[in-house]
Protein backbone atom coordinates (compact mmCIF):
# COMPACT_ATOMS: atom_id res chain seq x y z
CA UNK A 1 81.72 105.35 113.57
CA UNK A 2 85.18 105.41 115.57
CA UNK A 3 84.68 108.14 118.35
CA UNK A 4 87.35 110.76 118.40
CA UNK A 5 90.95 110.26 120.01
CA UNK A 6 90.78 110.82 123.82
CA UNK A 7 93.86 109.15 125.72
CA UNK A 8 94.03 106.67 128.35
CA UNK A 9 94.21 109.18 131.46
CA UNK A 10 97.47 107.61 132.73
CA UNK A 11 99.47 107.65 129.27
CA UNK A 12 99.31 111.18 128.77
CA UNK A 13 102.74 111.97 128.97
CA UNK A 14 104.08 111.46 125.45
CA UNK A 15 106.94 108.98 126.53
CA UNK A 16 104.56 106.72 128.07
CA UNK A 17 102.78 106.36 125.58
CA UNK A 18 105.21 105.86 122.78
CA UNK A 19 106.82 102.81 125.62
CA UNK A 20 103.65 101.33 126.42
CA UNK A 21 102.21 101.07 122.81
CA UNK A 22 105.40 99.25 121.81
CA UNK A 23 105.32 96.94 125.16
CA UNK A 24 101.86 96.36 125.70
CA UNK A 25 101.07 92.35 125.99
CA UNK A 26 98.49 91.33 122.98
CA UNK A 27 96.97 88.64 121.24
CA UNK A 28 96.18 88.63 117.27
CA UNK A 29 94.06 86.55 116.12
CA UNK A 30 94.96 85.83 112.60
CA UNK A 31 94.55 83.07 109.93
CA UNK A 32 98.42 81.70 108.59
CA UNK A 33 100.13 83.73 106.49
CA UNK A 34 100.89 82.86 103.19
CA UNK A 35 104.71 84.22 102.73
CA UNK A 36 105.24 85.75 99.28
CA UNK A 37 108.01 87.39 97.53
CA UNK A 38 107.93 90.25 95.55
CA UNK A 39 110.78 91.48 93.30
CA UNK A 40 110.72 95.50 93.57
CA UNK A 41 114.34 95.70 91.71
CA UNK A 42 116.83 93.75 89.61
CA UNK A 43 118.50 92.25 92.47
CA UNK A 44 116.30 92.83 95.25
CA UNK A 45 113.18 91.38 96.47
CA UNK A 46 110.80 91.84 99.77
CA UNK A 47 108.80 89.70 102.04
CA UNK A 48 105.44 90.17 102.60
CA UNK A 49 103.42 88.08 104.96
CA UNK A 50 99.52 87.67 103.09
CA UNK A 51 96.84 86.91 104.60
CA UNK A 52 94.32 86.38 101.72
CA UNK A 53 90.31 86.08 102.44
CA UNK A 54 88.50 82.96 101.52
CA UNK A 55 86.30 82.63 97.72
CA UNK A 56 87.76 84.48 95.03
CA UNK A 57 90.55 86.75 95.71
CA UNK A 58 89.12 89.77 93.24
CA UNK A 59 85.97 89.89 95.22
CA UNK A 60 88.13 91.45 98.51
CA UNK A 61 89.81 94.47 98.76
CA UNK A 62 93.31 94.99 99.62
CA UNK A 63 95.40 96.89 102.78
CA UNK A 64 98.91 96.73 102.16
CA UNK A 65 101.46 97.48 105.73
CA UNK A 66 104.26 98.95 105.53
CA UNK A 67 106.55 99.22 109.14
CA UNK A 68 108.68 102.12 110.50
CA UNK A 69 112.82 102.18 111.36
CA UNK A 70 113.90 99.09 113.01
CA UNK A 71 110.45 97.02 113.03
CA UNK A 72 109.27 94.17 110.78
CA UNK A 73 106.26 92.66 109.52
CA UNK A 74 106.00 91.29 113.64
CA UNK A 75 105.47 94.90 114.58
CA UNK A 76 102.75 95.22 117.07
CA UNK A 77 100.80 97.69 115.37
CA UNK A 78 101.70 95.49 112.50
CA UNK A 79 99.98 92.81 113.47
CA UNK A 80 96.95 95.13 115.23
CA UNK A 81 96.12 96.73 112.24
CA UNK A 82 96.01 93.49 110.48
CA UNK A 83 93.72 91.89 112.70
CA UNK A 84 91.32 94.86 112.64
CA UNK A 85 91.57 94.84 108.53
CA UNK A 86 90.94 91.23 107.91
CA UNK A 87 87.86 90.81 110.67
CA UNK A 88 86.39 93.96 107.96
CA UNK A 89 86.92 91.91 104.99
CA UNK A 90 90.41 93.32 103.51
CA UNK A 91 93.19 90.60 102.68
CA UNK A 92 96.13 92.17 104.47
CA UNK A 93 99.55 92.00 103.43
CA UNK A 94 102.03 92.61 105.95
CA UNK A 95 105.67 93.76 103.97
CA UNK A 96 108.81 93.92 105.31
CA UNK A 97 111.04 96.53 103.99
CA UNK A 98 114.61 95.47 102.08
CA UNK A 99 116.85 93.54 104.97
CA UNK A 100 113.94 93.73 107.80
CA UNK A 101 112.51 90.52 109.10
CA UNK A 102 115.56 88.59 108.79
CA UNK A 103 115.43 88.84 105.29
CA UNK A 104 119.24 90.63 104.36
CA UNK A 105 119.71 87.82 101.89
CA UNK A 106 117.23 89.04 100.10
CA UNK A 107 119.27 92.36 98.55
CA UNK A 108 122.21 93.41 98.45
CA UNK A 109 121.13 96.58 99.67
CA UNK A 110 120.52 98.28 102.66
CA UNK A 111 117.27 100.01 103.09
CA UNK A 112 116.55 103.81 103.61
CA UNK A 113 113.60 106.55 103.65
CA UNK A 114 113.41 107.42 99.97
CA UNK A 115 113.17 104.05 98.50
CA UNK A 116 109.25 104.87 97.70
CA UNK A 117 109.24 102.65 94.17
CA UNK A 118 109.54 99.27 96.25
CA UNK A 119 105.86 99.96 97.28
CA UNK A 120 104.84 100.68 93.56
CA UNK A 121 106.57 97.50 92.56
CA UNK A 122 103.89 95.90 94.83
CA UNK A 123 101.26 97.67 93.66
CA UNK A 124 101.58 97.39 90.25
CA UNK A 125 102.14 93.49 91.23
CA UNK A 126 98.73 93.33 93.05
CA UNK A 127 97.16 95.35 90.06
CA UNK A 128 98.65 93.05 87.02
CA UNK A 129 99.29 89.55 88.46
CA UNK A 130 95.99 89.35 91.41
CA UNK A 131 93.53 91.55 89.62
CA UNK A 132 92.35 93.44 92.99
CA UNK A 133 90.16 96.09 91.88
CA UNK A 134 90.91 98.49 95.72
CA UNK A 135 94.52 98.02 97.03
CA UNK A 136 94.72 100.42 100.11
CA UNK A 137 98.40 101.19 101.57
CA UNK A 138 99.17 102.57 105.55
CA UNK A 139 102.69 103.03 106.98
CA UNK A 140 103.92 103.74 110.25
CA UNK A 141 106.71 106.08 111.01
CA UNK A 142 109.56 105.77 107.98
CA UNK A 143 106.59 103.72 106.83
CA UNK A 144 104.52 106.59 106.71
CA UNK A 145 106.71 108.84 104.71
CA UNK A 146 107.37 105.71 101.92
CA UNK A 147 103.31 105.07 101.76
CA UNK A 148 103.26 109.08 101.55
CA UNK A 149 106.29 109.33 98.79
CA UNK A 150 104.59 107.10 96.91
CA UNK A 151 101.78 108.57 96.36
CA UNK A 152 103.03 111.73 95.77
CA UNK A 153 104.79 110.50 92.99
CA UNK A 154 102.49 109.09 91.47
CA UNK A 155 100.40 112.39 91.70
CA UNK A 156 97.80 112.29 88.82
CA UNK A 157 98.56 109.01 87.28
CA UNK A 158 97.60 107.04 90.47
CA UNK A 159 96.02 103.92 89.08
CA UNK A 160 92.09 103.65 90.00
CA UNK A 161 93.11 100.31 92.12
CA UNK A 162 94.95 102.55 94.88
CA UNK A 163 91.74 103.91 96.83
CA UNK A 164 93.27 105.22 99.72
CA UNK A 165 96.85 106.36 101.86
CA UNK A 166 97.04 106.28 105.76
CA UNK A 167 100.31 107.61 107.52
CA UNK A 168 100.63 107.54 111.13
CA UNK A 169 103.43 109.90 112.60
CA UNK A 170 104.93 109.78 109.47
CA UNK A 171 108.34 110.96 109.32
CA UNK A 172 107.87 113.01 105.98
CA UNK A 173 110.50 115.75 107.42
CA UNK A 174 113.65 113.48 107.83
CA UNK A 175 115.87 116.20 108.58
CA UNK A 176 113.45 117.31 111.50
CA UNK A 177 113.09 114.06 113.30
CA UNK A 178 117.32 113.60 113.38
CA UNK A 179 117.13 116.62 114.63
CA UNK A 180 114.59 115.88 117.88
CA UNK A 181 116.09 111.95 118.30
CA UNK A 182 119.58 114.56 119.39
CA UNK A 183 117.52 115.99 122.23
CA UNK A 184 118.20 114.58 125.40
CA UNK A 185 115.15 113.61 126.50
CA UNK A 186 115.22 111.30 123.08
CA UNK A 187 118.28 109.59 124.17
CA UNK A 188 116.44 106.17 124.50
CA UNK A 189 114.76 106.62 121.05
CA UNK A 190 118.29 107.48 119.73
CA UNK A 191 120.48 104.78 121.45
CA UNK A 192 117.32 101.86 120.39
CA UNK A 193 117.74 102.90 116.47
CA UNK A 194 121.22 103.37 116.19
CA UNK A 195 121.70 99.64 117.62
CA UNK A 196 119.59 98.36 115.46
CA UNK A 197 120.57 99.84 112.44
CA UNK A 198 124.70 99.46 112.87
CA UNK A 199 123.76 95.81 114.29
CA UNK A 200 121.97 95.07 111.33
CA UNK A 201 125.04 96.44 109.07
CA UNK A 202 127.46 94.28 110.23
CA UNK A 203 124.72 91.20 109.38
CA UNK A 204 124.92 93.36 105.85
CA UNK A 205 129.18 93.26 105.93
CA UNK A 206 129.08 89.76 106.80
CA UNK A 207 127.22 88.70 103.82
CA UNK A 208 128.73 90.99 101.49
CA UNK A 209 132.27 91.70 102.56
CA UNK A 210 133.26 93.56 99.40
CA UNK A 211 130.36 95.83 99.34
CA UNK A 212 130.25 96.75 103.36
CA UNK A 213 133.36 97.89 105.04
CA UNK A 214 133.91 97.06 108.70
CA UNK A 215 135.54 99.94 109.51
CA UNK A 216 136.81 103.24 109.04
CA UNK A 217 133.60 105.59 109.73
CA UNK A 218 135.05 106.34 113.32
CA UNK A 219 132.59 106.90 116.25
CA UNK A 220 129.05 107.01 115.16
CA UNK A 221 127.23 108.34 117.88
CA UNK A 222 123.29 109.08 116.04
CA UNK A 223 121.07 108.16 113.59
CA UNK A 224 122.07 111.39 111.67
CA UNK A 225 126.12 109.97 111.74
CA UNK A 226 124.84 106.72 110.84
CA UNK A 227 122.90 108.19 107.62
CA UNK A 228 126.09 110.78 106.89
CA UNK A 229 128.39 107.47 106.51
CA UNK A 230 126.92 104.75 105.53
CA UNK A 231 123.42 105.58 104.44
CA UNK A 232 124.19 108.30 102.07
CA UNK A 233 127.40 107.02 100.30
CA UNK A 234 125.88 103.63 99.81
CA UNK A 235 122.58 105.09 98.14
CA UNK A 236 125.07 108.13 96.35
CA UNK A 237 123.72 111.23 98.08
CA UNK A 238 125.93 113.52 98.97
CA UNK A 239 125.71 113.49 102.58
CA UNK A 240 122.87 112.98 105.44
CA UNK A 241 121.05 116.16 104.62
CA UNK A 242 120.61 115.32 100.57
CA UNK A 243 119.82 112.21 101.59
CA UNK A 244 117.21 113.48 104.03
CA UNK A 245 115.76 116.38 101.51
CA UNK A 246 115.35 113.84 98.31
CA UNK A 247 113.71 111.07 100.48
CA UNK A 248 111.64 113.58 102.74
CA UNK A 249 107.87 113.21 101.86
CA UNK A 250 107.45 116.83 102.64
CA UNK A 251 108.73 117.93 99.24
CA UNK A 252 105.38 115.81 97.16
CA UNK A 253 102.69 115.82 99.71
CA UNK A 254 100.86 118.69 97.64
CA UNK A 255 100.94 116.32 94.43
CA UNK A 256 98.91 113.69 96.32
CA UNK A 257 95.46 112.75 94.24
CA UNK A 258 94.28 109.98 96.08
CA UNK A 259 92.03 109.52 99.40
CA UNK A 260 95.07 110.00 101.97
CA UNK A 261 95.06 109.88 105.85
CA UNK A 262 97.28 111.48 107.74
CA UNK A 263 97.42 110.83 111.76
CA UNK A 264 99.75 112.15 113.92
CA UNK A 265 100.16 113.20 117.71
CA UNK A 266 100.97 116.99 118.47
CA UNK A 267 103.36 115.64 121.52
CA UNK A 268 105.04 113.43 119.56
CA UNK A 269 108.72 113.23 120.96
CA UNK A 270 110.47 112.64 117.26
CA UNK A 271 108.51 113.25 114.57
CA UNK A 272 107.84 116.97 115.64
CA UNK A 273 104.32 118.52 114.49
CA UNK A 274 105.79 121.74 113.24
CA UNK A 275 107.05 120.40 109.99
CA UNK A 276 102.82 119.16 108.82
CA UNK A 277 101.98 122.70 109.68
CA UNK A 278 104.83 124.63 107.45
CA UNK A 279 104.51 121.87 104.61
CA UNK A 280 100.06 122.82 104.90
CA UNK A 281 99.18 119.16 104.89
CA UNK A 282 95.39 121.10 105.51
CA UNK A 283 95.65 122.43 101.96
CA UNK A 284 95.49 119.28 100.22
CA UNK A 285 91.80 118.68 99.49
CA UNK A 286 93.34 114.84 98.99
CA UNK A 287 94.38 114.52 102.40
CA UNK A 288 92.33 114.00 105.75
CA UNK A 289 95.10 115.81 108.69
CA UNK A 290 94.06 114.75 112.20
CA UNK A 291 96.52 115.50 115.36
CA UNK A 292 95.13 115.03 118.66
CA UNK A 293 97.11 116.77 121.65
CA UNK A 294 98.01 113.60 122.62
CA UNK A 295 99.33 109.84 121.31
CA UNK A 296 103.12 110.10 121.85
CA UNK A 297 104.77 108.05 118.85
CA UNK A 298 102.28 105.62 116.86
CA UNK A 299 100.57 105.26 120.62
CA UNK A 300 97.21 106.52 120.71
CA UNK A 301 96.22 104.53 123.72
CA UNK A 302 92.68 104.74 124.53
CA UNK A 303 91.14 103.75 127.94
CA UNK A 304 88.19 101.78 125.77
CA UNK A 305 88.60 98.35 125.98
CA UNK A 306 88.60 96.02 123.15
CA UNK A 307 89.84 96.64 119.19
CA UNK A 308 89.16 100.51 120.12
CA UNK A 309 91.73 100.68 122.66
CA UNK A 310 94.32 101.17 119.59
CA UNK A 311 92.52 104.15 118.26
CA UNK A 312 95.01 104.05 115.31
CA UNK A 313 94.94 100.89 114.21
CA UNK A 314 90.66 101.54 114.12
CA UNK A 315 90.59 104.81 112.22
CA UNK A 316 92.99 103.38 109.60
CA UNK A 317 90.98 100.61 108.96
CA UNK A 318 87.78 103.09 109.14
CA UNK A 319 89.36 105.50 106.66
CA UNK A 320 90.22 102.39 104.27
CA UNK A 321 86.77 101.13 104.48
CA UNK A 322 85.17 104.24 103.43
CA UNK A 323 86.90 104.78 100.62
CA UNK A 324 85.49 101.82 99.49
């Protein structure tokens, strides 16, 4: 059993930790991935990168990744999670959300928090076409709140394939984390996203001119101006703060049914810890709620050498596993 959460003496400071997790030189070791698309609307389909087990593919169960704002099926933790899962016997299936991992051609769309049926395309795929009998789902981040959304919604009539949900610092209060990436001590966090996210717009405008304007939003300065003029309009919410509140898996984590994980880090620097408390994530007999003092964002650096130096990557493959 996966001791608890202590962290690495030297990454205590919450910043540290978030950098170093996202930085820190590894090696996967991974069979190819089979690439595999998987239509989730009329228009719009998303890679995921599978990495099946040998024999007969019912006889395995199933994690399914989803990534947080700005990463990709390459994602570190990604790829750490889906070492861990496949060396216990799981196929993995490593997704990239709509336009992430170079894949804008693949929608016309751009992607955003709330867009929790993509994931129950896939696992009503998995269920009808591959027969898997225990699909498992984890998300990081935004990830976290889709993986959470989903399940949410499907409340009750959660098909007996799903056995289990893991979130790590999921962002299920949108609203909150815009709020803390405007602190100045964020600005880093802030300045990364916001590149990424207007940089990958204009890959959007350039492939669909008549749908993406070039300009006339003015300065956008934050994540929060970025979601009040493009993300909103473009997905018909009224502003940033509908957007946020309709997308926000807050709102549906006491419909959750199934087995459901929830790990996240009380010093956090964006996805604040106040929000789990006031939405009583503990009152859920459905969900497991585990926040050590420390792990900084989707960090949880351990000084333990070995596949339990990323404690989170561990206990979401632990939590899967049991619920098997």
């Amino acid at each position: 059993m996966l001791p608890p959460f202590h962290a690495h003496p030297l990454l205590r400071n919450a910043h540290l930790m978030t950098i170093a997790a996202a930085f820190w030189r590894r090696r996967f070791l991974l069979p190819p991935a089979e690439d595999r698309l998987f239509r989730v609307a009329e228009e719009t389909q998303i890679l995921g990168r599978c990495h099946w087990q040998p024999g007969e593919r019912r006889a395995a169960p199933a994690l399914v990744l989803v990534h947080g704002l700005e990463g990709s099926s390459e994602s570190f933790y990604m790829l750490g999670i889906a070492e861990k899962a496949f060396q216990r016997g799981f196929h993995v299936l490593r997704l990239n959300q709509r336009n992430c991992g170079g894949t804008e051609r693949l929608t016309p769309t751009l992607y955003n928090s709330g867009l929790s049926g993509d994931y129950r395309a896939v696992l009503e795929e998995l269920i009808a076409r591959d027969a898997l009998p225990a699909i498992c789902f984890a998300g990081y981040s935004m990830g976290g709140n889709l993986v959470l959304k989903m399940a949410g919604e499907l409340g009750d009539g959660a098909p007996a394939a799903l056995r289990g949900v893991c979130a790590v610092c999921p962002a299920l209060d949108l609203a909150a984390c815009a709020d803390a990436l405007e602190k100045r001590e964020n600005y880093f966090y802030q300045r990364h996203f916001l590149r990424g996210l207007l940089a990958r717009y204009a890959r959007k405008a350039a492939l669909f001119p008549a749908r993406y304007p070039r300009d006339g939003f003015g300065a956008i300065r934050t994540v929060r101006e970025f979601d009040d003029k493009i993300t909103a309009p473009q997905f018909r919410y009224r502003d940033a703060q509908d957007y946020y509140t309709h997308s926000s898996a807050r709102r549906v984590l006491a419909q959750i049914r199934v087995p459901t994980l929830i790990l996240t880090a009380q010093d956090d620097p964006f996805v604040p810890y106040a929000p789990f408390l006031e939405a009583g994530v503990g009152g859920n007999p459905a969900i497991t709620f585990e926040a050590p003092e420390h792990g900084g964002h989707c960090g949880f650096i351990t000084n333990r050498p070995g596949p339990g130096r990323f404690w989170a990557e561990a206990r979401v493959v632990e939590f899967c596993a049991s619920e098997l």
